[in-house]
C-alpha atoms as a PDB file:
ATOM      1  CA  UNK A   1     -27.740  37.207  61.186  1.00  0.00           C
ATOM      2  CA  UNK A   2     -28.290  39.679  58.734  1.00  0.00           C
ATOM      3  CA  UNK A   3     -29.201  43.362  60.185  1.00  0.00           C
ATOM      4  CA  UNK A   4     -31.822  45.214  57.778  1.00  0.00           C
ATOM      5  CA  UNK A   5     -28.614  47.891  57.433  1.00  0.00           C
ATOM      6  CA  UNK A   6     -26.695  44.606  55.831  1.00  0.00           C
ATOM      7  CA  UNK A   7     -29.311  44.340  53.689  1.00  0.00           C
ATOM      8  CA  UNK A   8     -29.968  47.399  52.330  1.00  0.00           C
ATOM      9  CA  UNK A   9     -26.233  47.641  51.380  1.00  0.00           C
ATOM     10  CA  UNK A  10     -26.056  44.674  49.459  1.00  0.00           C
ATOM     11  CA  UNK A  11     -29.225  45.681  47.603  1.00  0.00           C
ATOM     12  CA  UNK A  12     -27.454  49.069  46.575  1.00  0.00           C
ATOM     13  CA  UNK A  13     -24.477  47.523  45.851  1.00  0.00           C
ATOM     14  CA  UNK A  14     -26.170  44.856  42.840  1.00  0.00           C
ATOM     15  CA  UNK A  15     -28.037  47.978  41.896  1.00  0.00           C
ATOM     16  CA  UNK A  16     -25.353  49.946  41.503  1.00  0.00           C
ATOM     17  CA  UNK A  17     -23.428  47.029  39.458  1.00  0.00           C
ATOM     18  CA  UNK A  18     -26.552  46.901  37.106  1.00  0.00           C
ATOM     19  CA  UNK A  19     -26.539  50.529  36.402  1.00  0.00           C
ATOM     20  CA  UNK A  20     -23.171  50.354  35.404  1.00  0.00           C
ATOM     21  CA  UNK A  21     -23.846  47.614  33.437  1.00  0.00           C
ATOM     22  CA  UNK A  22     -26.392  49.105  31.273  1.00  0.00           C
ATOM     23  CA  UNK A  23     -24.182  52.360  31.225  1.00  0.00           C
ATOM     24  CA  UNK A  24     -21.344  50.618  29.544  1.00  0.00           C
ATOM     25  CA  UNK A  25     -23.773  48.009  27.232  1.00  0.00           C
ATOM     26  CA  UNK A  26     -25.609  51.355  26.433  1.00  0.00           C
ATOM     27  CA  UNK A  27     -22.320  52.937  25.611  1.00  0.00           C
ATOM     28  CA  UNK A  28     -21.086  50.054  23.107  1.00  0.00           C
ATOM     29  CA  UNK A  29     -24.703  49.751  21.123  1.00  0.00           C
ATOM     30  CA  UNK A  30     -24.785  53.939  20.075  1.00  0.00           C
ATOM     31  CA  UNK A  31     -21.301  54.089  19.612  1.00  0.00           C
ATOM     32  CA  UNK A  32     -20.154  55.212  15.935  1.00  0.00           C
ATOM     33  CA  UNK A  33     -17.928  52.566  14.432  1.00  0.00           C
ATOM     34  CA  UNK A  34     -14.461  54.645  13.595  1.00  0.00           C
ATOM     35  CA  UNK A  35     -14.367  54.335   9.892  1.00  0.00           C
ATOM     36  CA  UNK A  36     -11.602  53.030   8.054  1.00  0.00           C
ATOM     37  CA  UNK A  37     -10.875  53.464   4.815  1.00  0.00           C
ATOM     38  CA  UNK A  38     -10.341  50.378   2.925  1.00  0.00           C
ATOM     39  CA  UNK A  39      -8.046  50.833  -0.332  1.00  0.00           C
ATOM     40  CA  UNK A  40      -9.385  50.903  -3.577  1.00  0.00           C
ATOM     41  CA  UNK A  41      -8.427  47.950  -5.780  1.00  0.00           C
ATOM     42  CA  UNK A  42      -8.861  47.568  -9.184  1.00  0.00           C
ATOM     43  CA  UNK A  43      -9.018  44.612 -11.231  1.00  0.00           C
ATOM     44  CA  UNK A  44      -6.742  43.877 -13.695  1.00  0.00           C
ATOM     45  CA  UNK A  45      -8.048  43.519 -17.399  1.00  0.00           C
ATOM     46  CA  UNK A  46      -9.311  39.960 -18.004  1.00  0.00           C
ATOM     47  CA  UNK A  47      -7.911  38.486 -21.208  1.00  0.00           C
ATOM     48  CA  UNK A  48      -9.682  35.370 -22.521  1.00  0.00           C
ATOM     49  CA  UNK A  49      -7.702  32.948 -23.919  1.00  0.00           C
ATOM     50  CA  UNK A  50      -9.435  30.364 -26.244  1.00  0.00           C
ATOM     51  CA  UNK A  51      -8.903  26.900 -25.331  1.00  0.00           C
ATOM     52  CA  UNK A  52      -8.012  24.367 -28.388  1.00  0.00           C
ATOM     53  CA  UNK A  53      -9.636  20.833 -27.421  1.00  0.00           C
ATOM     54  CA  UNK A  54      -7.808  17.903 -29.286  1.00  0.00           C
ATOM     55  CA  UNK A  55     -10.022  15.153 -29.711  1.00  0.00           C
ATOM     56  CA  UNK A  56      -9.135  11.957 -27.101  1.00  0.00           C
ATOM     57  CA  UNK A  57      -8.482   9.234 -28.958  1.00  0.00           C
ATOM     58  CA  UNK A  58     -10.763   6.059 -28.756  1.00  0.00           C
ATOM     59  CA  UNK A  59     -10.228   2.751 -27.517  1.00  0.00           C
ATOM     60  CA  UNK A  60     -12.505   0.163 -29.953  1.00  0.00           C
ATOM     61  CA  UNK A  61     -14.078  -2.329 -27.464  1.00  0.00           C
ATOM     62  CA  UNK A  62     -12.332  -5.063 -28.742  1.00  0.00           C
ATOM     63  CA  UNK A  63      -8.808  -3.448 -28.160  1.00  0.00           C
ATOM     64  CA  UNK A  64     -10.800  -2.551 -24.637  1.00  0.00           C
ATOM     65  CA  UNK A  65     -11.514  -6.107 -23.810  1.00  0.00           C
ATOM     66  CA  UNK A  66      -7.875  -7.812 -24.795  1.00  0.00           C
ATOM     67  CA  UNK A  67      -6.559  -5.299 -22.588  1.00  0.00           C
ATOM     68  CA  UNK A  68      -8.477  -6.076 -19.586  1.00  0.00           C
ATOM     69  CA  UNK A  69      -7.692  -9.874 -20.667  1.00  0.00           C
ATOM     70  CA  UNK A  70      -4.518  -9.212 -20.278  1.00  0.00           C
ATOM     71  CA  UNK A  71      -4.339  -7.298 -17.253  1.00  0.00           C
ATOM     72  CA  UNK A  72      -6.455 -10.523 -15.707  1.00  0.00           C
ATOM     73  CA  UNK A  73      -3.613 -12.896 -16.958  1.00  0.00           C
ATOM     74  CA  UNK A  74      -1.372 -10.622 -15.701  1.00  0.00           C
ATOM     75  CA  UNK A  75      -2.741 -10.373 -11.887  1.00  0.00           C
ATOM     76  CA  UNK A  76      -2.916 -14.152 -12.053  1.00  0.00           C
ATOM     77  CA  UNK A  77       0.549 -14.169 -12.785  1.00  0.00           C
ATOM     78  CA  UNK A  78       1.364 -11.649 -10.276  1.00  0.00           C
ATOM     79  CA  UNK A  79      -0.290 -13.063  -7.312  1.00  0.00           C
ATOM     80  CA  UNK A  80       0.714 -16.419  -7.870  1.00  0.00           C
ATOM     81  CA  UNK A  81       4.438 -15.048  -8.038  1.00  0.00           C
ATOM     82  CA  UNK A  82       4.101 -13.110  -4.777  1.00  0.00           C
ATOM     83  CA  UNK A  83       2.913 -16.067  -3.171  1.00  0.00           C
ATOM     84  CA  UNK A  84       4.623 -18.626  -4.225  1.00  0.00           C
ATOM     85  CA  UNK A  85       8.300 -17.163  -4.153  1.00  0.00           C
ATOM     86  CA  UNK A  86       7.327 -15.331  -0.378  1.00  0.00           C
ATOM     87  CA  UNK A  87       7.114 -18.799   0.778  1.00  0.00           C
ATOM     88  CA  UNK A  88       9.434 -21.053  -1.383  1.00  0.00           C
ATOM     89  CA  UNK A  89      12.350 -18.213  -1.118  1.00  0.00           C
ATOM     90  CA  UNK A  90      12.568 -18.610   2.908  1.00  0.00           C
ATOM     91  CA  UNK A  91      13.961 -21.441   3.645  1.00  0.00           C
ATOM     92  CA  UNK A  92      15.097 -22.635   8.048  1.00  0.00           C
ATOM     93  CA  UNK A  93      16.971 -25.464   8.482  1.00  0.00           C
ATOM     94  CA  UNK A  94      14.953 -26.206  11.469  1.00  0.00           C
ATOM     95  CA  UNK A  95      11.285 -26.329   9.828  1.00  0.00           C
ATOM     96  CA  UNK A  96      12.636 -29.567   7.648  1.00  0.00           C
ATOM     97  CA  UNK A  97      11.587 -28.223   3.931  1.00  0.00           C
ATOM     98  CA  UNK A  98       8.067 -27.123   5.139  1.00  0.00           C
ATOM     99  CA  UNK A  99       8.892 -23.918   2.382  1.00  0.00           C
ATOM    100  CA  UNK A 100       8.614 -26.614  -0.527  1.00  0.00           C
ATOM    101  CA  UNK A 101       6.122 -28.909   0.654  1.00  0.00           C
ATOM    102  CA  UNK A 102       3.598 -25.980   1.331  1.00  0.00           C
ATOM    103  CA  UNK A 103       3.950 -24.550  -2.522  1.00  0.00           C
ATOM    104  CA  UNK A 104       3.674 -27.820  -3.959  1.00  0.00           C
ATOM    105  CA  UNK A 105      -0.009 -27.719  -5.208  1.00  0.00           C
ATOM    106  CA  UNK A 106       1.299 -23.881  -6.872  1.00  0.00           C
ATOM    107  CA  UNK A 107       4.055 -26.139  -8.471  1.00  0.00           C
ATOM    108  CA  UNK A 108       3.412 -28.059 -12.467  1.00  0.00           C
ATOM    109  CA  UNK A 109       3.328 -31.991 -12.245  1.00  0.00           C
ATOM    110  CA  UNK A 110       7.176 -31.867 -13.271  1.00  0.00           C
ATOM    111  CA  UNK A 111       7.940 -29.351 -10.719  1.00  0.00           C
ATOM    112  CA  UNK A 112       6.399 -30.896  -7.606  1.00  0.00           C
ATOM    113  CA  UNK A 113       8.012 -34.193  -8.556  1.00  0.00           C
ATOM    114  CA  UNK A 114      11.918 -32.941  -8.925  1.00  0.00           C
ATOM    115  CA  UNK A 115      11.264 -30.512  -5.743  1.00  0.00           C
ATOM    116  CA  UNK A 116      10.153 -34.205  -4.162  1.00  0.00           C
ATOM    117  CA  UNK A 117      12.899 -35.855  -5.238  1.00  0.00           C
ATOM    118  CA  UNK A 118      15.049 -32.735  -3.985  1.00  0.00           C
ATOM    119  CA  UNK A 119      13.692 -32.873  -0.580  1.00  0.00           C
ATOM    120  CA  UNK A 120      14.480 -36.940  -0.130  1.00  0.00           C
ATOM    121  CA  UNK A 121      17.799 -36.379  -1.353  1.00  0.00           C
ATOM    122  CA  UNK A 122      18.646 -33.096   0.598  1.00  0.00           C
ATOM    123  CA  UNK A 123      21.013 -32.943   3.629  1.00  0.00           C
ATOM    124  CA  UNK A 124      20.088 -30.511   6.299  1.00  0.00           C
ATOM    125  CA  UNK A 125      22.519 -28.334   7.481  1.00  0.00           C
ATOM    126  CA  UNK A 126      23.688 -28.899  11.028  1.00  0.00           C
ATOM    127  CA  UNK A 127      24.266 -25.195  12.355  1.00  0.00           C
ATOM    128  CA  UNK A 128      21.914 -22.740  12.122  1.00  0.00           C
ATOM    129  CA  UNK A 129      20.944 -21.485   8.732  1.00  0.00           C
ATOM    130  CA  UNK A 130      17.789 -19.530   7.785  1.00  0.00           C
ATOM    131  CA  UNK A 131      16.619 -17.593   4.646  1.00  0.00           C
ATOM    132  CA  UNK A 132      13.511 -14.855   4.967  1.00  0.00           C
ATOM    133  CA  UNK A 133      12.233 -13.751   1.589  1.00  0.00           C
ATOM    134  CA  UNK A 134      10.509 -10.625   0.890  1.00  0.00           C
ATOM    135  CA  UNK A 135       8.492  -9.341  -2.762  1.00  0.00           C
ATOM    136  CA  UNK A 136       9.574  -6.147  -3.915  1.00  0.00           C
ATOM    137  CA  UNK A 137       8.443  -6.291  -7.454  1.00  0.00           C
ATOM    138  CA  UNK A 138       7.257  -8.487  -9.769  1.00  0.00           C
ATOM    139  CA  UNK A 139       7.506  -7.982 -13.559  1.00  0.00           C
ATOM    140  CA  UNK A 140       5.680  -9.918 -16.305  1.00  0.00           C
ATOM    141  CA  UNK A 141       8.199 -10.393 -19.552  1.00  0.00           C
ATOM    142  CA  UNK A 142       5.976 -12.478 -21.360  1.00  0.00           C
ATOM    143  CA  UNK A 143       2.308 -14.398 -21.087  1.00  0.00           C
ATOM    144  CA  UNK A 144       0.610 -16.555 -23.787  1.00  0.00           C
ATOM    145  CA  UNK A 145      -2.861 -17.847 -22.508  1.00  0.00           C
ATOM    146  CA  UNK A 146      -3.412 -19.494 -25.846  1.00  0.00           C
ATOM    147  CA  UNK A 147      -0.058 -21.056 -25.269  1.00  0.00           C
ATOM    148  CA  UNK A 148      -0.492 -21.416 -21.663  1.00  0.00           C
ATOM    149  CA  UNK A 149       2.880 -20.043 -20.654  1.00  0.00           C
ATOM    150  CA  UNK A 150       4.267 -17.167 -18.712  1.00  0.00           C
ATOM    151  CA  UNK A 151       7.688 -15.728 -17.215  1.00  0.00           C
ATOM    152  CA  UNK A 152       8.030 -13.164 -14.606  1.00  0.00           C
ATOM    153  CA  UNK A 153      11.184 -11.620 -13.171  1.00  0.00           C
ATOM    154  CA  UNK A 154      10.322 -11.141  -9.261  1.00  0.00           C
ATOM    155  CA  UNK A 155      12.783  -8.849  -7.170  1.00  0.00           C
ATOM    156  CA  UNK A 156      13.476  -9.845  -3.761  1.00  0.00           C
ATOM    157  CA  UNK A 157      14.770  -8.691  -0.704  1.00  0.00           C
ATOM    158  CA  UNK A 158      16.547 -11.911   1.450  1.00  0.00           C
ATOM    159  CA  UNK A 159      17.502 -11.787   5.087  1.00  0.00           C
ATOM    160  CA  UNK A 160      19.952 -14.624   4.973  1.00  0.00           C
ATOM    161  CA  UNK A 161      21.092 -15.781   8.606  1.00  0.00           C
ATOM    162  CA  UNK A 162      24.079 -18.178   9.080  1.00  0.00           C
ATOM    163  CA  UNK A 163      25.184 -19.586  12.632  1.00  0.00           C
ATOM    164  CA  UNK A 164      22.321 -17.828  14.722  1.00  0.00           C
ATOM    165  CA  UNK A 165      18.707 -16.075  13.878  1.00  0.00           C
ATOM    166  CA  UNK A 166      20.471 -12.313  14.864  1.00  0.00           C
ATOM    167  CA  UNK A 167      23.506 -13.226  12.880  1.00  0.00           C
ATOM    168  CA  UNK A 168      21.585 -12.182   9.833  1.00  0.00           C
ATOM    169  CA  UNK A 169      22.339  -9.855   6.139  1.00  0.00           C
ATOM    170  CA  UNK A 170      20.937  -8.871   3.814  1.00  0.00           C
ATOM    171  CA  UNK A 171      20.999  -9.307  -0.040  1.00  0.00           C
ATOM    172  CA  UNK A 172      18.641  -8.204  -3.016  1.00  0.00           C
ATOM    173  CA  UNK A 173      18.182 -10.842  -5.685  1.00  0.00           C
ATOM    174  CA  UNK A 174      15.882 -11.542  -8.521  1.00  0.00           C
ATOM    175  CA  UNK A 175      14.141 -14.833  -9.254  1.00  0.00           C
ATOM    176  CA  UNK A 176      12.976 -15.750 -12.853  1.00  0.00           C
ATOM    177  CA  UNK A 177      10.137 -17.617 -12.741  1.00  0.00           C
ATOM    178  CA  UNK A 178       8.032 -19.324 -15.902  1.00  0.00           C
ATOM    179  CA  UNK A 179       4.265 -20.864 -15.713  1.00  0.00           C
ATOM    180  CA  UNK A 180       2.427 -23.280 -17.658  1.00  0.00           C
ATOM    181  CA  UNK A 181      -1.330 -23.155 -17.584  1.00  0.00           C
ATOM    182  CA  UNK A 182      -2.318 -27.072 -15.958  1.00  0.00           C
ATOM    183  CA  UNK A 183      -6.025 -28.030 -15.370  1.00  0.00           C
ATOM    184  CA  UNK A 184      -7.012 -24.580 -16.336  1.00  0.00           C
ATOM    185  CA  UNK A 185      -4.886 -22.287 -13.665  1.00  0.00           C
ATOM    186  CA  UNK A 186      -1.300 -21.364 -13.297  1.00  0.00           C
ATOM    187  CA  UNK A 187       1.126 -23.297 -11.891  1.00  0.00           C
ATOM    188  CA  UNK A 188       5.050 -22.276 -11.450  1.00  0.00           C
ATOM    189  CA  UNK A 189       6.913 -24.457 -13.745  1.00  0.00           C
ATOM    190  CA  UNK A 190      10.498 -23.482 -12.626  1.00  0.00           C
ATOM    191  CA  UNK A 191      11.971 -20.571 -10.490  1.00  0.00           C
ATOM    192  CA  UNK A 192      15.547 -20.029 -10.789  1.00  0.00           C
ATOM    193  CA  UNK A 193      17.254 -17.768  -8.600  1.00  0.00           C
ATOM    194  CA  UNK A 194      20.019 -15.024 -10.186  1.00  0.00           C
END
């Protein structure tokens, strides 16, 4: 229990804490600021240069639209060759020529027939032997849509593995590819490894 003395004290006490308080907040409002000088800086003389504008040159809209033309052909190309050698580059003898039968509808009439005939004829390794192809870059060397032909040289980057999956290296090679245009699209008419 709290005497009235207790009291009184503790009442004193939170008034005396206020005062000093109000002392010190009093204190840091009239203060003067100490002044410091800052240092004078003067600008340094502003010389204009005149700027000469050369006049961009102009793209007509016809030179405009054979460009994006051939930029389309070219993506065509390009996507078909990332594709296409990604899967028919990577090769297991345990998946039984599933690289080749699953780019045959990418492959010409001609094509798909002698990869056919390739994959009837083909032995299959008996120890391990697996191929893992990767795109690095694909290059367009030449395109005629009026002609409907194309080649591409595609970089790639093989994991070859002989004997066992971790038994693996690792080889860059380039592929040369060439397209006709069939049934109005691309197809990959021959890809012959370098």
């Amino acid at each position: 229990m709290m005497t009235r003395r207790k009291r009184l004290l503790i009442v004193l006490l939170v008034l005396l804490i206020l005062l000093l308080l109000l002392i010190w907040l009093l204190f840091v409002l009239f203060s003067k600021p100490s002044s410091v000088e800052s240092p004078v800086v003067t600008p340094a003389p502003v010389v204009e240069e005149q700027k000469v504008l050369t006049p961009r040159p102009t793209i007509s809209d016809q030179e405009l639209e054979t460009e994006r033309e051939a930029r389309t052909v070219s993506a065509d190309v390009v996507s078909l060759s990332k594709t296409f050698i990604t899967r028919y580059g990577s090769y297991s003898n345990e998946a039984h020529f599933a690289n080749l039968t699953d780019v045959l509808p990418l492959m010409s009439a001609q094509f798909a027939q002698q990869t056919r005939e390739f994959i009837q004829t083909a032995e299959v390794p008996e120890t391990y032997y697996g191929v893992s192809t990767t795109v690095i870059t694909v290059k367009v060397d030449a395109k005629d849509e009026e002609a409907g032909s194309a080649n591409a040289t595609i970089t790639t980057q093989r994991e070859e593995a002989i004997g066992s999956p971790q038994n693996t290296s690792v080889k860059f090679q380039d592929v040369i590819v060439t397209f006709v245009m069939e049934e109005g699209s691309w197809k990959v008419d021959s890809a012959i490894w370098q």
